[in-house]
N, C-alpha and C. Protein backbone atom coordinates (compact mmCIF):
# COMPACT_ATOMS: atom_id res chain seq x y z
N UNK A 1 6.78 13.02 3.05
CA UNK A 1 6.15 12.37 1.91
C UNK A 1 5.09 13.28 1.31
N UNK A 2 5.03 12.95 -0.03
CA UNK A 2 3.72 13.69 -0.85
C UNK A 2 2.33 13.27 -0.55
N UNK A 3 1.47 14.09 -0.96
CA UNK A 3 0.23 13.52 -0.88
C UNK A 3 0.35 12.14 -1.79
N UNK A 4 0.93 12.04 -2.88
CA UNK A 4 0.52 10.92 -3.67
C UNK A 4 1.53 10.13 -3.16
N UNK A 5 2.71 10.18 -2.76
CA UNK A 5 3.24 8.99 -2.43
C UNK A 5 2.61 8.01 -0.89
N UNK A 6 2.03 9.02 -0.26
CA UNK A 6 1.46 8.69 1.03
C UNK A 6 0.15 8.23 0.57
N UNK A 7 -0.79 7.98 -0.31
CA UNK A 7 -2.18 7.58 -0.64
C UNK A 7 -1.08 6.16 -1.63
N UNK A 8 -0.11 6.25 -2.44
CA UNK A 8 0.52 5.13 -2.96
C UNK A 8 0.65 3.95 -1.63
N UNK A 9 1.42 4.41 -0.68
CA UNK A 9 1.65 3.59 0.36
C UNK A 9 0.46 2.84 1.05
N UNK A 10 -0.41 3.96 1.10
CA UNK A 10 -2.09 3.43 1.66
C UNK A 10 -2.34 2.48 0.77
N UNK A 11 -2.47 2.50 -0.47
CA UNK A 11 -3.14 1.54 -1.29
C UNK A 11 -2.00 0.45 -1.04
N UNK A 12 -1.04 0.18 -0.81
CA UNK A 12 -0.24 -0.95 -0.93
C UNK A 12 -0.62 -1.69 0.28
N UNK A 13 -0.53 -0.86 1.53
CA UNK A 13 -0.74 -1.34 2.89
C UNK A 13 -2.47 -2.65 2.65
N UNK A 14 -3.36 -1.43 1.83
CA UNK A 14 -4.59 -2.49 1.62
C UNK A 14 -4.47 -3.53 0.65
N UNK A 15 -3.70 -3.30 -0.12
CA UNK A 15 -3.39 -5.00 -0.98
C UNK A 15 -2.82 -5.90 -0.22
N UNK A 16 -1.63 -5.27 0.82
CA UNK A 16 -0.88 -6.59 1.54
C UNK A 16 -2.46 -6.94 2.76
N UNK A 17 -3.11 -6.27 2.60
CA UNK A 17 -4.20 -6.56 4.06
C UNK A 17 -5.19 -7.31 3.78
N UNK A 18 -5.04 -7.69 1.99
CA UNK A 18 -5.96 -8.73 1.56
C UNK A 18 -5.58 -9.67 0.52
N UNK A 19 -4.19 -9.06 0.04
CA UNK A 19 -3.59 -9.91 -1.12
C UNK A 19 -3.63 -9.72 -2.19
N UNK A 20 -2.47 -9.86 -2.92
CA UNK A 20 -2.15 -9.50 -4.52
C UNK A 20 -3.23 -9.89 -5.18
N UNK A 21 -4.11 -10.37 -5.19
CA UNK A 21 -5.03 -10.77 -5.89
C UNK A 21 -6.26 -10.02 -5.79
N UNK A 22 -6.63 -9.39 -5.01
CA UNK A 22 -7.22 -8.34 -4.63
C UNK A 22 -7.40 -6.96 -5.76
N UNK A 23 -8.63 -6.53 -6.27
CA UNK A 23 -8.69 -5.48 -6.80
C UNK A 23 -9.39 -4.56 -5.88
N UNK A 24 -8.50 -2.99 -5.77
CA UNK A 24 -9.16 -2.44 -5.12
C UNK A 24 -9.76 -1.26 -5.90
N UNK A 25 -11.31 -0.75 -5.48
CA UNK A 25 -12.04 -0.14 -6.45
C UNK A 25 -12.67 1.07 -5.50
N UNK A 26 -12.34 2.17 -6.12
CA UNK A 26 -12.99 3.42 -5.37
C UNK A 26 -12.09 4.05 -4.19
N UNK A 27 -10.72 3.74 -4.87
CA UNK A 27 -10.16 4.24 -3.38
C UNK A 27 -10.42 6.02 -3.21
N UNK A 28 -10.69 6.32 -2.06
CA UNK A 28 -10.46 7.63 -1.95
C UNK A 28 -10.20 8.35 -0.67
N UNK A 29 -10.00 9.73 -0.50
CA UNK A 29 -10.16 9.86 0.76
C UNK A 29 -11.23 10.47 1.53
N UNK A 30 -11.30 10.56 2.79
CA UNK A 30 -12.35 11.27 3.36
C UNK A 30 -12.24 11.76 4.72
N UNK A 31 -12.93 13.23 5.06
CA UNK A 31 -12.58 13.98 5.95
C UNK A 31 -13.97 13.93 6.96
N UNK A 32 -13.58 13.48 8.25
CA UNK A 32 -14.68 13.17 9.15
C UNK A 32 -14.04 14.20 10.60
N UNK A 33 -14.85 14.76 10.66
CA UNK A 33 -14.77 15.71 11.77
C UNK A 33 -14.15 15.52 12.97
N UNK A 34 -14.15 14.10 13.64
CA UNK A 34 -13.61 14.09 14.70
C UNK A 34 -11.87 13.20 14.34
N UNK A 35 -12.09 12.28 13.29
CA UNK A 35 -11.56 11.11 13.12
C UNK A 35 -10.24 11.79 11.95
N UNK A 36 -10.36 12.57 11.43
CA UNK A 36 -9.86 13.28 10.55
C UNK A 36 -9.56 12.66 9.14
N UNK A 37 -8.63 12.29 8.16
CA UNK A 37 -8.67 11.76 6.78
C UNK A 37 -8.77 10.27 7.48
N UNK A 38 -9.44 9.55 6.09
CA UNK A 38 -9.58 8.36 6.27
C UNK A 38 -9.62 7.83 5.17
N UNK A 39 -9.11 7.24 4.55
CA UNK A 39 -8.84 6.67 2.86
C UNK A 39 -9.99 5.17 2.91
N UNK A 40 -11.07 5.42 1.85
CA UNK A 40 -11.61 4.32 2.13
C UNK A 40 -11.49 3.67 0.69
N UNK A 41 -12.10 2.27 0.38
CA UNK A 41 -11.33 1.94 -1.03
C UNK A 41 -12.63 0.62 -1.03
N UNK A 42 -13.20 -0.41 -2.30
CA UNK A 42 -13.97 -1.29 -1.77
C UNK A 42 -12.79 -2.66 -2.34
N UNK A 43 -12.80 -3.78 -1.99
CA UNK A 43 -11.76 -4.60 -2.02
C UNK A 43 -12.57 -5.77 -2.46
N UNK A 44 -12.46 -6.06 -3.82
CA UNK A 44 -13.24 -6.87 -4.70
C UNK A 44 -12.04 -8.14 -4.55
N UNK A 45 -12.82 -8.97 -4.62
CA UNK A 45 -11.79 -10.27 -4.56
C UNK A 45 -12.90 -11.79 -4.38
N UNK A 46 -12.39 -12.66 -5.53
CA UNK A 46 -13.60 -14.17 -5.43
C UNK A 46 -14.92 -13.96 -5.79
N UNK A 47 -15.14 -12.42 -6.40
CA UNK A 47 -16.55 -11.83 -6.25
C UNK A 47 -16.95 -11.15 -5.06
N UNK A 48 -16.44 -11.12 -4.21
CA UNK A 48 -17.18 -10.54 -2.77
C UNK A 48 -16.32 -9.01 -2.81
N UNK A 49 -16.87 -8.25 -2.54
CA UNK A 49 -16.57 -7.10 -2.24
C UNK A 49 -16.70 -6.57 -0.94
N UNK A 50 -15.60 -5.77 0.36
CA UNK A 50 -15.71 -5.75 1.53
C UNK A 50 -14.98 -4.26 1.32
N UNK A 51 -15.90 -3.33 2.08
CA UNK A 51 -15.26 -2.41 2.39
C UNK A 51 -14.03 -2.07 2.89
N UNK A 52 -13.01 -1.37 3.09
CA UNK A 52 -11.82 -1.41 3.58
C UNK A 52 -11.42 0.11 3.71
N UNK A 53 -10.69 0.65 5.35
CA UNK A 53 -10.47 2.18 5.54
C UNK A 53 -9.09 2.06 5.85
N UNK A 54 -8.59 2.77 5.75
CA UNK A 54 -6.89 2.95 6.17
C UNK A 54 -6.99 4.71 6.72
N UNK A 55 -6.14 4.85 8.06
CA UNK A 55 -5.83 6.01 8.60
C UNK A 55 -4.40 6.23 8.69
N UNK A 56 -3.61 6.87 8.12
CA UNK A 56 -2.04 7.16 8.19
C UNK A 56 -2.18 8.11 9.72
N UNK A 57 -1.62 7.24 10.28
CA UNK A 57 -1.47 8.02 12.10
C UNK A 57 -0.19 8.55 12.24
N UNK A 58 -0.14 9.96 12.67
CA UNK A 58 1.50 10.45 13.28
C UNK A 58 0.88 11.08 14.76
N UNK A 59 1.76 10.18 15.37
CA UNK A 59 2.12 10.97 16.76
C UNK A 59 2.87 11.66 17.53
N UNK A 60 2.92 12.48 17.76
CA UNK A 60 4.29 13.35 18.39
C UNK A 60 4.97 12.65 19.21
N UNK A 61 6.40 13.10 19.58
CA UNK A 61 7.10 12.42 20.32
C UNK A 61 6.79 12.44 21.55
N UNK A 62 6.97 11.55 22.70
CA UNK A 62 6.40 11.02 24.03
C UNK A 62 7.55 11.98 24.87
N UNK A 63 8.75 12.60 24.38
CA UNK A 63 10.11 13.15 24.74
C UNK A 63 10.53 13.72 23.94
N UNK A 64 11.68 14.99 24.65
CA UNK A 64 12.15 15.37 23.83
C UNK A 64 13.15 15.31 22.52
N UNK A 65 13.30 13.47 22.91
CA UNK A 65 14.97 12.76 22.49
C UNK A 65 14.23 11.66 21.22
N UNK A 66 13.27 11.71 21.12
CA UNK A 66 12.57 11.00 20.49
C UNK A 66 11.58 11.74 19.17
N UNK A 67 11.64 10.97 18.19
CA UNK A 67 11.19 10.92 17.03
C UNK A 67 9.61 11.13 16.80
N UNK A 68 9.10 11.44 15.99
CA UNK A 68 7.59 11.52 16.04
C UNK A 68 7.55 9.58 15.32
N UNK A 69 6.68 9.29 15.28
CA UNK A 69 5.84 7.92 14.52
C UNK A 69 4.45 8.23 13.69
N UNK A 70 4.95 7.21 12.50
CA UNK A 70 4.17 7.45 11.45
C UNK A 70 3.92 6.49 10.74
N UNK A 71 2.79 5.97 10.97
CA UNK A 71 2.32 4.52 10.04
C UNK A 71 0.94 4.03 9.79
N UNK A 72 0.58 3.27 8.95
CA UNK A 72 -1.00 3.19 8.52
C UNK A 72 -1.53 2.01 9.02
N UNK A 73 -2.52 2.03 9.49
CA UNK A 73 -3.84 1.33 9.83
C UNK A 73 -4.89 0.70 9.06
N UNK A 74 -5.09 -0.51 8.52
CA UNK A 74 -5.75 -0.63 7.67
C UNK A 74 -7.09 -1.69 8.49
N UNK A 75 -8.38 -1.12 8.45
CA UNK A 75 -9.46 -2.13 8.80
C UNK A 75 -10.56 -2.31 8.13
N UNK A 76 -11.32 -3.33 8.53
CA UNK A 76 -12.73 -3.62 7.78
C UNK A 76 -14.14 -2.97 7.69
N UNK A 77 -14.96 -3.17 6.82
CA UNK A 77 -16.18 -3.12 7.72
C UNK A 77 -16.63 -3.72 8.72
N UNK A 78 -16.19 -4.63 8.86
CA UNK A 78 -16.59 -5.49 10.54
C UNK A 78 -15.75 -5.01 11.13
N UNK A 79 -15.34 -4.35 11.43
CA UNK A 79 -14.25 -3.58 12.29
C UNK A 79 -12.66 -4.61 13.22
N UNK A 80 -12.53 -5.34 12.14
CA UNK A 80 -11.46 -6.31 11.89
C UNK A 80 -9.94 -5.53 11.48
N UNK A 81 -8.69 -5.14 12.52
CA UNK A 81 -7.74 -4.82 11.75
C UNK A 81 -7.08 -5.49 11.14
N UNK A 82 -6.78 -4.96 9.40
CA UNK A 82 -6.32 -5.59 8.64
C UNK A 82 -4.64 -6.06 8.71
N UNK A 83 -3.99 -4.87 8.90
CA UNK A 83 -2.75 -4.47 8.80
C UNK A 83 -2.27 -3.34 9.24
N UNK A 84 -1.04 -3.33 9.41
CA UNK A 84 -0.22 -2.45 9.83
C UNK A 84 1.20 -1.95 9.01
N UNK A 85 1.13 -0.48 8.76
CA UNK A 85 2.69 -0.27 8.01
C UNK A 85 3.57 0.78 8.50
N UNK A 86 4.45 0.07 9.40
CA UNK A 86 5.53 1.35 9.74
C UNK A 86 5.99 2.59 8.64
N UNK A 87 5.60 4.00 8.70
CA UNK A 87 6.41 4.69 8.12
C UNK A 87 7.32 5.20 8.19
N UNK A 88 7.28 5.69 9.66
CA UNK A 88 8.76 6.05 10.62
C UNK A 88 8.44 5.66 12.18
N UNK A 89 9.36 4.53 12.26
CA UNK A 89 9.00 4.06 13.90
C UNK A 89 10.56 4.06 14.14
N UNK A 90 10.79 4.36 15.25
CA UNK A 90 12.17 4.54 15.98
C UNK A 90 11.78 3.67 17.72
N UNK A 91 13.22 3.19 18.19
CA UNK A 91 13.26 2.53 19.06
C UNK A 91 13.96 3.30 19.72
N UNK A 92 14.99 2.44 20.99
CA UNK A 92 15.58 3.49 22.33
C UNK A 92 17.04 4.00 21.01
N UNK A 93 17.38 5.37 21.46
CA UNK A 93 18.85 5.57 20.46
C UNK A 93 18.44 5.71 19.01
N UNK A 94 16.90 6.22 18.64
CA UNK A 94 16.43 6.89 17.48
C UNK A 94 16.78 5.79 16.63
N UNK A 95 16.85 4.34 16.53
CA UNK A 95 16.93 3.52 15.66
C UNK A 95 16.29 2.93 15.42
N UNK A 96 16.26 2.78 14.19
CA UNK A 96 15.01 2.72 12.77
C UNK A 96 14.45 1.05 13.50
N UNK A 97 12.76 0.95 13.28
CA UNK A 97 12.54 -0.29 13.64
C UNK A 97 12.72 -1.47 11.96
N UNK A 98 12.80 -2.52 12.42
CA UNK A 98 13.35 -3.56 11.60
C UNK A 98 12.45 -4.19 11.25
N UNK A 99 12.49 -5.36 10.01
CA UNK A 99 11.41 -5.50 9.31
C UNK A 99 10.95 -6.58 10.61
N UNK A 100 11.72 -7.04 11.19
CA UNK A 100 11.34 -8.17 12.67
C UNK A 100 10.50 -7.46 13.27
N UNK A 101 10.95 -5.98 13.89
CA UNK A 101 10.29 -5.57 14.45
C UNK A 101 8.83 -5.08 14.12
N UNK A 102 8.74 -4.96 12.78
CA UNK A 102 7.58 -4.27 12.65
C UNK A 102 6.47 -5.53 12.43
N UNK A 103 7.10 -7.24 12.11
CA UNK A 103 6.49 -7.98 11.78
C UNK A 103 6.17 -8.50 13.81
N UNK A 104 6.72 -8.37 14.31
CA UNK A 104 6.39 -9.00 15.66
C UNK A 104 5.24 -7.69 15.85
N UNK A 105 5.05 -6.71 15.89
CA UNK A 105 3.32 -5.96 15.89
C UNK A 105 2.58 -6.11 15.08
N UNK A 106 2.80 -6.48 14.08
CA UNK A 106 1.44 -7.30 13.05
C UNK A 106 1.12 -8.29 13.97
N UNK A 107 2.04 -9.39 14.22
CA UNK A 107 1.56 -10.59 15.01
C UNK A 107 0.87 -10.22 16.01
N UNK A 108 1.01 -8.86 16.65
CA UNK A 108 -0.18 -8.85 18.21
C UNK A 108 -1.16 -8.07 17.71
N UNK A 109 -1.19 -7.31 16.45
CA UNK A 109 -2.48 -6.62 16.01
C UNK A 109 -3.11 -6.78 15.23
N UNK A 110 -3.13 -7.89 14.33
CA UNK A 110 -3.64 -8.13 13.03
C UNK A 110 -4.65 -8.96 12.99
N UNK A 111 -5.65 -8.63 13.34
CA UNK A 111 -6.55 -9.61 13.57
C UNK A 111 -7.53 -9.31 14.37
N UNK A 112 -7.33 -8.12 15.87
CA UNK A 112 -7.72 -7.57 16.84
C UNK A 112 -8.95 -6.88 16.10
N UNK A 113 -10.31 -7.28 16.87
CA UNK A 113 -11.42 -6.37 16.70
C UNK A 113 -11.79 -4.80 17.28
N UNK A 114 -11.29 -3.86 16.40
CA UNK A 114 -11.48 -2.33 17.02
C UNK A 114 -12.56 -1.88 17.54
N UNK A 115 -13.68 -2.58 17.41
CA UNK A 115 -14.77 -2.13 18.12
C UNK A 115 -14.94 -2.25 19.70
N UNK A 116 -13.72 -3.29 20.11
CA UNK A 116 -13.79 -3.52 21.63
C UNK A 116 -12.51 -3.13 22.27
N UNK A 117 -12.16 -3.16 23.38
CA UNK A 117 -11.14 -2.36 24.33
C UNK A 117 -10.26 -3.13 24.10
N UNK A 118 -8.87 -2.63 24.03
CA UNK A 118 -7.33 -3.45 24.19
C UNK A 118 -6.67 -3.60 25.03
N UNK A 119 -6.76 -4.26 25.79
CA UNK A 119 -5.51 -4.54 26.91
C UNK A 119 -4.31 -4.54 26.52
N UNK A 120 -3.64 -3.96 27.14
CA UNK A 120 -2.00 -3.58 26.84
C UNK A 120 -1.40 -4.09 27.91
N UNK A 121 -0.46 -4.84 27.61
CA UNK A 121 0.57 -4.91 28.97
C UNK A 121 1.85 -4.63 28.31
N UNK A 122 2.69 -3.75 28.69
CA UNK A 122 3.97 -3.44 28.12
C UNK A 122 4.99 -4.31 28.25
N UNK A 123 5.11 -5.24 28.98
CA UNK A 123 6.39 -6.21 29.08
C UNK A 123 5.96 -7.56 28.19
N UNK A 124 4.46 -7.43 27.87
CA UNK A 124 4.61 -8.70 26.85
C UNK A 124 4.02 -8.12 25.62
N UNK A 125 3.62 -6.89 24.96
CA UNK A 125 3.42 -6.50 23.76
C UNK A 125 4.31 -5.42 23.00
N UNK A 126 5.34 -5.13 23.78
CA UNK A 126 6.01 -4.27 23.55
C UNK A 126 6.70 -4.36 22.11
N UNK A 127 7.45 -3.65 21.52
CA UNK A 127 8.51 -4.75 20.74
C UNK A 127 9.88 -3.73 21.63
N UNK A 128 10.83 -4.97 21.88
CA UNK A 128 11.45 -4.73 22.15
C UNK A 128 12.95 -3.44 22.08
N UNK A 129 12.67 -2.57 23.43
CA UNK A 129 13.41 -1.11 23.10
C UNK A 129 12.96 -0.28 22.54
N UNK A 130 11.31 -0.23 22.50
CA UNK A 130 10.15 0.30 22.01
C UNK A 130 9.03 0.54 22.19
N UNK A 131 9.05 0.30 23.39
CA UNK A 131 7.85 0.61 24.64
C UNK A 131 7.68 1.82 24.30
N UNK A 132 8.07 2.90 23.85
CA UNK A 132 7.31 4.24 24.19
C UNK A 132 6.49 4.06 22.35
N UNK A 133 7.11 3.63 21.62
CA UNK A 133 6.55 3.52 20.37
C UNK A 133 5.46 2.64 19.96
N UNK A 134 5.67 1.37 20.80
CA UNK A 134 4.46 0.21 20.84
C UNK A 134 3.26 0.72 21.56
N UNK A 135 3.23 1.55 22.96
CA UNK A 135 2.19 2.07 23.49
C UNK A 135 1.53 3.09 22.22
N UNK A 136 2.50 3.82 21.66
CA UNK A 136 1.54 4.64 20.82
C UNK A 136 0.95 4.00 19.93
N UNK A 137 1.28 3.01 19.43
CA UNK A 137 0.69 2.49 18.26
C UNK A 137 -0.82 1.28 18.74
N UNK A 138 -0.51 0.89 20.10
CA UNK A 138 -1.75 0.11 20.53
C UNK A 138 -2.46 0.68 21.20
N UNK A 139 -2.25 2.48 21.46
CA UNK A 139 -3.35 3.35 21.44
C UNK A 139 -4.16 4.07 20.50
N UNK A 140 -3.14 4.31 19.24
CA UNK A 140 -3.89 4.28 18.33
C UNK A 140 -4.95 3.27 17.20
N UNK A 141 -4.62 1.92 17.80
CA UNK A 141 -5.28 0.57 17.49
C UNK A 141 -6.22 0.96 18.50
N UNK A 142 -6.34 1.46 19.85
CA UNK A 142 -7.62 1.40 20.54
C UNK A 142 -8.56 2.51 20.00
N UNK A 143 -8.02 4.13 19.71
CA UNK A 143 -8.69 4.84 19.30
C UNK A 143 -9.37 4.66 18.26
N UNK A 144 -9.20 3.65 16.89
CA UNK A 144 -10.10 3.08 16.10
C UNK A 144 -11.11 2.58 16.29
N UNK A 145 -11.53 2.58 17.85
CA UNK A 145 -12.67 1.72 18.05
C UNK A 145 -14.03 3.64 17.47
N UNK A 146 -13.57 4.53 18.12
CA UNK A 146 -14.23 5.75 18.02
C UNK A 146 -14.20 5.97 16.36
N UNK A 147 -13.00 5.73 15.81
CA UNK A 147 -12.84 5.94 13.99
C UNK A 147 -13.66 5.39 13.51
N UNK A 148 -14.26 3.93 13.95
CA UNK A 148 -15.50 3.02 13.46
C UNK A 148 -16.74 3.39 13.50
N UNK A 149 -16.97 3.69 15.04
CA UNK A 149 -18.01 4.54 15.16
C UNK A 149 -18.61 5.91 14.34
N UNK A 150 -17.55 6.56 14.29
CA UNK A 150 -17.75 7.36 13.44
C UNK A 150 -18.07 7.30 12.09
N UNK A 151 -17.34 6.49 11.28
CA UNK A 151 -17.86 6.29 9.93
C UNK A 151 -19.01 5.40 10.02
N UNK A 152 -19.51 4.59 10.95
CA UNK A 152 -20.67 3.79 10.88
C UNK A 152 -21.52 5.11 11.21
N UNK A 153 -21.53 6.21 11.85
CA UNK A 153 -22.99 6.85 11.78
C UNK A 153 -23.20 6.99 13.01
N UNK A 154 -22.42 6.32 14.09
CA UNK A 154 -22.63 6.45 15.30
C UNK A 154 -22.39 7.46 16.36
């Protein structure tokens, strides 16, 4: 993907993370030393305006038979995750995950506060035939707790 189609996708990921109704104002990106790009944007909506960051995460493959993963992170200033958007997630046999699948990890992450630790158990958060892909992605939901920190100053 392009730079602009990949900052297109970011901005969509933060409308679905607050709703079509949602104007978002100031999106941009930003380069933090440890945490690396971080697209931040402010999310006007009812009058209230709430900060909002999105990180497009790729992780290398866990094997050699396996695919890298690539998808965005979207959270709050209260350190609330917003959403989640598969860009390339693969299961066992390099097959593409499904819109089920990608909606059964919203359901275990959408909502989760990054500022505190995640318990993982693989036989009940997994999505199914995707254990090596679900661990990466609810480690990179834990490493946001440090991404917060960081842009807070900490």
């Amino acid at each position: 993907m392009s730079a602009a189609q990949v900052q297109k996708r970011v901005v969509a990921s933060m409308r679905k993370a607050m709703g079509e109704d949602v104007e978002l104002k100031n999106v941009m990106k930003k380069t933090y030393p440890r945490s690396g790009v971080i697209y931040t944007a402010t999310a006007v909506q009812y009058g209230f305006a709430l900060p909002l960051y999105a990180q497009v995460v790729s992780r290398a493959p866990t094997c050699d038979v396996c695919h890298g993963v690539h998808f965005i992170l979207v959270f709050d200033s209260y350190g609330m995750l917003r959403y989640f958007e598969p860009l390339h997630l693969t299961k066992y046999g390099n097959v593409k995950w499904s819109t089920y699948d990608a909606d059964s990890m919203r359901r275990r992450i959408i909502g989760l506060d990054v500022r505190y630790p995640l318990n993982y158990d693989p036989a009940v958060d997994s999505v199914t035939m995707a254990t090596m892909t679900s661990s990466l992605i609810l480690n990179s939901v834990q490493r946001l707790q440090d991404v917060f920190s960081e842009i807070n100053g900490q």
